[in-house]
Every structure is written in C-alpha cells, then in structure tokens.
N, C-alpha and C. Protein backbone atom coordinates (compact mmCIF):
# COMPACT_ATOMS: atom_id res chain seq x y z
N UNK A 1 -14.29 14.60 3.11
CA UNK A 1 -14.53 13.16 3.07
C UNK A 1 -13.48 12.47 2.21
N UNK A 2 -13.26 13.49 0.92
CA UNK A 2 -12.52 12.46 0.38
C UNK A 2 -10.77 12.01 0.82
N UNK A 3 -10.46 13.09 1.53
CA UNK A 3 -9.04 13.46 2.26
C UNK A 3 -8.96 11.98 3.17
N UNK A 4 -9.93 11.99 3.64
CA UNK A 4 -10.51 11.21 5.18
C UNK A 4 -10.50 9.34 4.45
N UNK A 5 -10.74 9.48 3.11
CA UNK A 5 -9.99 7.99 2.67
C UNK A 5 -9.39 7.87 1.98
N UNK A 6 -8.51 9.16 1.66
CA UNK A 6 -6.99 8.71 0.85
C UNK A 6 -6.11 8.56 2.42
N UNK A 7 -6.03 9.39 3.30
CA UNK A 7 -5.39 9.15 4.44
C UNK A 7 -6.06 7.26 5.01
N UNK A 8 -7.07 6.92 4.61
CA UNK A 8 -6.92 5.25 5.40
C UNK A 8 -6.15 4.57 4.15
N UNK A 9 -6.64 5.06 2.76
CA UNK A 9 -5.35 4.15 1.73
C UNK A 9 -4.21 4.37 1.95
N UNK A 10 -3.43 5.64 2.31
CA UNK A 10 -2.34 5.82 2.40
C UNK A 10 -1.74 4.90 3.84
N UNK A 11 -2.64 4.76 4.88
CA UNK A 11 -2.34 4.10 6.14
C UNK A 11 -2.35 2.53 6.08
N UNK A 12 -3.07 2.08 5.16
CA UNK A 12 -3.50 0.80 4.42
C UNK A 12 -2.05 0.24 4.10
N UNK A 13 -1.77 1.02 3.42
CA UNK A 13 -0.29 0.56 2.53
C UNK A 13 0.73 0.63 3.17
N UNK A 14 0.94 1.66 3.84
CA UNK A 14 2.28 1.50 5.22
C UNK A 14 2.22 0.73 5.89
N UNK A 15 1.28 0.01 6.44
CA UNK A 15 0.81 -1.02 7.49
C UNK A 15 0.81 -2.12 6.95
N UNK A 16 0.78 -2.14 5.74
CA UNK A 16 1.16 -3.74 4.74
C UNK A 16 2.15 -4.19 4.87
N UNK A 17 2.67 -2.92 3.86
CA UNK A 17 3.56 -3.07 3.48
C UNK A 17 5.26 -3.35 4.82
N UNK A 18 5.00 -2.71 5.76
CA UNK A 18 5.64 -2.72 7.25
C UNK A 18 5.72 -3.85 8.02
N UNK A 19 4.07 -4.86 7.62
CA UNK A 19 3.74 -5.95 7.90
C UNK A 19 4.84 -7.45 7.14
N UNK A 20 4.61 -6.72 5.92
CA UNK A 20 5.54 -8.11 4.92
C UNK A 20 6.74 -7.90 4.72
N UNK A 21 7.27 -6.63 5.03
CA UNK A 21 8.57 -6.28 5.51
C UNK A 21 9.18 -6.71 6.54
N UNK A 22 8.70 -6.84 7.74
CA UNK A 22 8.85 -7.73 8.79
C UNK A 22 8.47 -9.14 8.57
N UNK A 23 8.17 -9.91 7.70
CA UNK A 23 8.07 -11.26 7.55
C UNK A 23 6.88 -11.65 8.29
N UNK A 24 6.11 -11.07 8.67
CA UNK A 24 4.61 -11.26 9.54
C UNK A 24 3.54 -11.81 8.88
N UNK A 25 2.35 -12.25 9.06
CA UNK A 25 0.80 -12.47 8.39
C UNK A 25 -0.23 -11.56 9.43
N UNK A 26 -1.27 -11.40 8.79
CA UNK A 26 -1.96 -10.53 9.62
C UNK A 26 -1.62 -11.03 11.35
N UNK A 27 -2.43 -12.20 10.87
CA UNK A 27 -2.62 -13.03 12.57
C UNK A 27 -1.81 -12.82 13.77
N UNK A 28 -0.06 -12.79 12.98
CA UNK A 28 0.77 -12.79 14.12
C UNK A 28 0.90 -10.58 14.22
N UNK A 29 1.01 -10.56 13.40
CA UNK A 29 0.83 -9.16 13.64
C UNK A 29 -0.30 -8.73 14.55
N UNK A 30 -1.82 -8.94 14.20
CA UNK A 30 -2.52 -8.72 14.97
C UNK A 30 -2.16 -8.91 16.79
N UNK A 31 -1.62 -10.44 16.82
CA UNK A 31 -1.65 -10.71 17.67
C UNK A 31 -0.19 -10.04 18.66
N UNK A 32 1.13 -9.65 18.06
CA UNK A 32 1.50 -9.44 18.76
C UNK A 32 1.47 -7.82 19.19
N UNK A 33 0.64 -7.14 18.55
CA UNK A 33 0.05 -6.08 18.74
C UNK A 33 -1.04 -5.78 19.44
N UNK A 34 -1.66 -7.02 19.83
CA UNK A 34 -2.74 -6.86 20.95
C UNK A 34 -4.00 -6.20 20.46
N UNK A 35 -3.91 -6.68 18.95
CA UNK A 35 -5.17 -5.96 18.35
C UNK A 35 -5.86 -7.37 18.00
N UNK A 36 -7.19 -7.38 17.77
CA UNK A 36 -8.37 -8.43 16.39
C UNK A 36 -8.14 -8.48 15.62
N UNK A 37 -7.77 -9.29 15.39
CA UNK A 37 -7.02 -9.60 13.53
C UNK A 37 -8.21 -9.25 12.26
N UNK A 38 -9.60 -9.18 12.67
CA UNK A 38 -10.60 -8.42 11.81
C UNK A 38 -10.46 -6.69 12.05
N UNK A 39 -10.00 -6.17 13.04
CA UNK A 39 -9.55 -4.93 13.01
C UNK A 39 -8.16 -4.48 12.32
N UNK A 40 -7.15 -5.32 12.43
CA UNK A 40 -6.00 -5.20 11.44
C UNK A 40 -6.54 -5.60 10.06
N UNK A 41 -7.20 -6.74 9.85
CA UNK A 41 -7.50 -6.85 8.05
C UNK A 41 -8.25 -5.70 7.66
N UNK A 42 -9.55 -5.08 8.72
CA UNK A 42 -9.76 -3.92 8.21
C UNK A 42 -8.80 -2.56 7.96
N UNK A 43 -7.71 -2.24 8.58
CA UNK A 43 -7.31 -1.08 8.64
C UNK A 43 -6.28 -1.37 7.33
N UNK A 44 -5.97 -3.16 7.06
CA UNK A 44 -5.15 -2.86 5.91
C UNK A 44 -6.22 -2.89 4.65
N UNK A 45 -7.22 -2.57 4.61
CA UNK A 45 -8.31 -2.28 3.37
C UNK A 45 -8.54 -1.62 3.38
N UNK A 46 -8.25 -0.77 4.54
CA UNK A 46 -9.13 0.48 4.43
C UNK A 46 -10.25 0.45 4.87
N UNK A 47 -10.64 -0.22 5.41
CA UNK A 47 -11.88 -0.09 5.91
C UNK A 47 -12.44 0.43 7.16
N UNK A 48 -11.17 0.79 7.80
CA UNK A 48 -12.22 1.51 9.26
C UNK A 48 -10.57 2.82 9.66
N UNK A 49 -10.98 3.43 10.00
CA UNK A 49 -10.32 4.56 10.82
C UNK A 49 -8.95 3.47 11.72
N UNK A 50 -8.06 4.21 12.02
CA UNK A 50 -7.30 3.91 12.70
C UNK A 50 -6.76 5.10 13.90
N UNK A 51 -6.08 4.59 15.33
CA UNK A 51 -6.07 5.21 15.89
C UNK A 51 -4.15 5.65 16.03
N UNK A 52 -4.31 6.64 16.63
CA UNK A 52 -2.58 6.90 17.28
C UNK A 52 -2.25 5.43 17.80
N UNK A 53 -3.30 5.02 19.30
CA UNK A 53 -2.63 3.67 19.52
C UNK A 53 -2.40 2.78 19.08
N UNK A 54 -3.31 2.54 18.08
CA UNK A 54 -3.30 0.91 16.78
C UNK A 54 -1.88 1.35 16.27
N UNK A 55 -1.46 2.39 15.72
CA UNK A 55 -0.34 3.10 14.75
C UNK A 55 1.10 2.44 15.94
N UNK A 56 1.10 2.46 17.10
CA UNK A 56 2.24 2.87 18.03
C UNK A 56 2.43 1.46 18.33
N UNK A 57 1.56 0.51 18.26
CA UNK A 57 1.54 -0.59 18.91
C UNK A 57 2.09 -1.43 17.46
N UNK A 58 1.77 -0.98 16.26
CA UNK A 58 2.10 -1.91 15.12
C UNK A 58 3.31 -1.30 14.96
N UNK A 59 3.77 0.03 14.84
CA UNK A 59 5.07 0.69 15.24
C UNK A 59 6.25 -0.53 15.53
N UNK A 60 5.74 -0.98 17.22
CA UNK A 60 6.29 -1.33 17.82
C UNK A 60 6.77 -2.86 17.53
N UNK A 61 6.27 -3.45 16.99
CA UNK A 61 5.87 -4.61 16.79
C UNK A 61 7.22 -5.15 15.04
N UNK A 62 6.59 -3.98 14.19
CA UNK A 62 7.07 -4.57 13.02
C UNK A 62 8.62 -3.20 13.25
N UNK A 63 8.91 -2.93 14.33
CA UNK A 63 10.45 -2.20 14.37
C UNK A 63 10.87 -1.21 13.90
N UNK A 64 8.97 -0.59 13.88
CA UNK A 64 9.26 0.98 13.31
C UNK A 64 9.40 1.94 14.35
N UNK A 65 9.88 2.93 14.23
CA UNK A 65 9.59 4.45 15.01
C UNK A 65 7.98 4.98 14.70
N UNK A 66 7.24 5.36 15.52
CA UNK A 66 6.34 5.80 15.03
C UNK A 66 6.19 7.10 14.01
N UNK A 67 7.68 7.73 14.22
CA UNK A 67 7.75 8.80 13.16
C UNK A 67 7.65 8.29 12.27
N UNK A 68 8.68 7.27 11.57
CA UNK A 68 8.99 6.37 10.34
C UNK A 68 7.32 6.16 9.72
N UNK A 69 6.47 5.83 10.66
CA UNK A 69 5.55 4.99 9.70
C UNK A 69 5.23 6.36 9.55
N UNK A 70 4.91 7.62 10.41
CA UNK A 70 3.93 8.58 10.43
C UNK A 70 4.26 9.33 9.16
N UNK A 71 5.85 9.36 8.69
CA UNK A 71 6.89 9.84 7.57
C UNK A 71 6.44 8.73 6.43
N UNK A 72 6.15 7.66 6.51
CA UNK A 72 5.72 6.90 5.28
C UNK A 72 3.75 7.12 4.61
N UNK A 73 3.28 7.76 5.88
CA UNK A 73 2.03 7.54 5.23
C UNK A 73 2.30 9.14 4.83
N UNK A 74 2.57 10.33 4.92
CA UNK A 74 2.92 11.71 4.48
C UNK A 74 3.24 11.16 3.35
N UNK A 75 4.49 10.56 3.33
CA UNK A 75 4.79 9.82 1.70
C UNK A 75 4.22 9.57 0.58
N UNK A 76 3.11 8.81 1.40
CA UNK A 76 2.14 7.92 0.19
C UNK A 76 1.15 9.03 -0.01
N UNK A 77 0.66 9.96 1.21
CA UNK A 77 -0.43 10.69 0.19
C UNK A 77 0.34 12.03 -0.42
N UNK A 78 1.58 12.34 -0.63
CA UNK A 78 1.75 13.39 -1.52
C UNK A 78 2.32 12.55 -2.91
N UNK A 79 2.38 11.06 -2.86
CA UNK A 79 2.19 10.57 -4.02
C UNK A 79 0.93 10.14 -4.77
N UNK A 80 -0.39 10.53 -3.94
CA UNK A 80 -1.43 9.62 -4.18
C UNK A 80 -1.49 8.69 -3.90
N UNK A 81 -2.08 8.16 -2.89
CA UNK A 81 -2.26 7.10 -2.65
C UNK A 81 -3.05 5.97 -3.15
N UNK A 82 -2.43 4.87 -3.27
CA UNK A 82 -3.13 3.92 -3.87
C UNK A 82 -4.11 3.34 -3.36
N UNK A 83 -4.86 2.78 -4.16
CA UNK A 83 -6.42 1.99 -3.07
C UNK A 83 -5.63 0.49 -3.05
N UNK A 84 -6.40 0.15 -1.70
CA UNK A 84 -6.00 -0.84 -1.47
C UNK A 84 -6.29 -2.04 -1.85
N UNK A 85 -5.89 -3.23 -2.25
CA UNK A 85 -6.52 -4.31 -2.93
C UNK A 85 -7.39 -5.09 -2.13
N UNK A 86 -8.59 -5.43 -2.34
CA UNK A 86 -9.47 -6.16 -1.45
C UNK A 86 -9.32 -7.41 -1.59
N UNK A 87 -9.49 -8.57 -0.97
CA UNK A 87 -9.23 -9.66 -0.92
C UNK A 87 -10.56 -10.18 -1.54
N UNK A 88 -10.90 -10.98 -2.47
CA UNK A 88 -11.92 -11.36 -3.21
C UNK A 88 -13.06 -11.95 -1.54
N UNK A 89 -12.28 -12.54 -0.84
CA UNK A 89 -13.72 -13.04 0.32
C UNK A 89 -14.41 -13.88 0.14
N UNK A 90 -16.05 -14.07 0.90
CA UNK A 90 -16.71 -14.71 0.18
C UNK A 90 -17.97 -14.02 -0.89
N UNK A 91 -18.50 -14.65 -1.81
CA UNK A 91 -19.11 -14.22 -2.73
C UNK A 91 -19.97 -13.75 -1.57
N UNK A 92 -21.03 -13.01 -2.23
CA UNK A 92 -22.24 -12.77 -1.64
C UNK A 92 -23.55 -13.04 -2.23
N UNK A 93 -24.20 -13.24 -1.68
CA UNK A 93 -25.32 -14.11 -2.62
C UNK A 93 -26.25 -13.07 -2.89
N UNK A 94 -26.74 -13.15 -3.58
CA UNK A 94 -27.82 -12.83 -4.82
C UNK A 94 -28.80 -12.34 -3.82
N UNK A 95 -29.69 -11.37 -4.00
CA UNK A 95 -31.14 -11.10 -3.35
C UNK A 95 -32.10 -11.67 -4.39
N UNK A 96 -33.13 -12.50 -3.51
CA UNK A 96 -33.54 -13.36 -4.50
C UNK A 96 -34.96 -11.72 -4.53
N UNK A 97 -35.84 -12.22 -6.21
CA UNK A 97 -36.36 -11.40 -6.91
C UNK A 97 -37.66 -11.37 -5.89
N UNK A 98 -38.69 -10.39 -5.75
CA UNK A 98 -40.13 -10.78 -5.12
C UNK A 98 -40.58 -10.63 -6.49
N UNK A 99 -41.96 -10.96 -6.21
CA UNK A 99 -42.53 -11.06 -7.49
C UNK A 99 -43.76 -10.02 -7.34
C-alpha cells in the first residue's frame, strides 16, 4: 500500500511539474488531453490512480516522450518522493453536535 502512494506522489509531481514547464493550467492541459480537469487535479494530488493512457496522452500534449516522464517518475521515487501540496479548497463544515 504504501509503494502504491509514493508511486501517485511521485506521478503527482512529474505531471506538475511537466504541466508548468509547458506554460499550461490544469484546464488547458486537461483539455487538450481529452481528460476532466477534476481527473487531472486529482492525479496532480494524488488522489486517484493513473493510467498508461492518461500518462501517453499528457506525454503528448506537454512534449514529452512517454519514456521521459516514465524516467522522471523512477527519478522521483528513488529520491523519495514528495507529497503533494493540496490546494486549501473549500473549508468543510463542522458536524454539528447531537445532543
């Protein structure tokens, strides 16, 4: 399990970072990748699995080889990978008390 989310941090951060390297925002990334831009904000948090195709299509998009990115996330987890920063969002409200 724990392998299973240093590999989405490590995928998190290549995919960012690949993203703002190319001068992109999620949106246009999402979009010219033919993905949901709530499925790209998740995969750059870490938050959900990613596939070969999501990988090949953002590949394609921000002017990578798919080796390149596949060689950058190897990268990041034999450095440890970092967690990814969450975007503060919206608050969440309180569960109110029963009595």
């Amino acid at each position: 399990m724990e392998n299973t989310q240093k590999l989405r941090w490590a995928t998190a951060w290549v995919v960012c970072e690949a993203r703002i390297s190319a001068g992109m925002t999620q949106d246009q990334l999402a979009g010219l990748a033919g993905l949901a831009t709530i499925r790209l904000r998740r995969l750059e948090h870490a938050g959900r699995d990613t596939s070969l195709d999501d990988l090949m299509r953002i590949a394609g998009v921000v002017k990578l080889d798919l080796m390149e990115i596949t060689r950058r996330i190897e990268e990041e987890m034999r450095r440890g990978p970092r967690k990814p920063v969450t975007p503060p969002g919206r608050p969440r409200k309180k569960a109110k008390k029963r009595s």
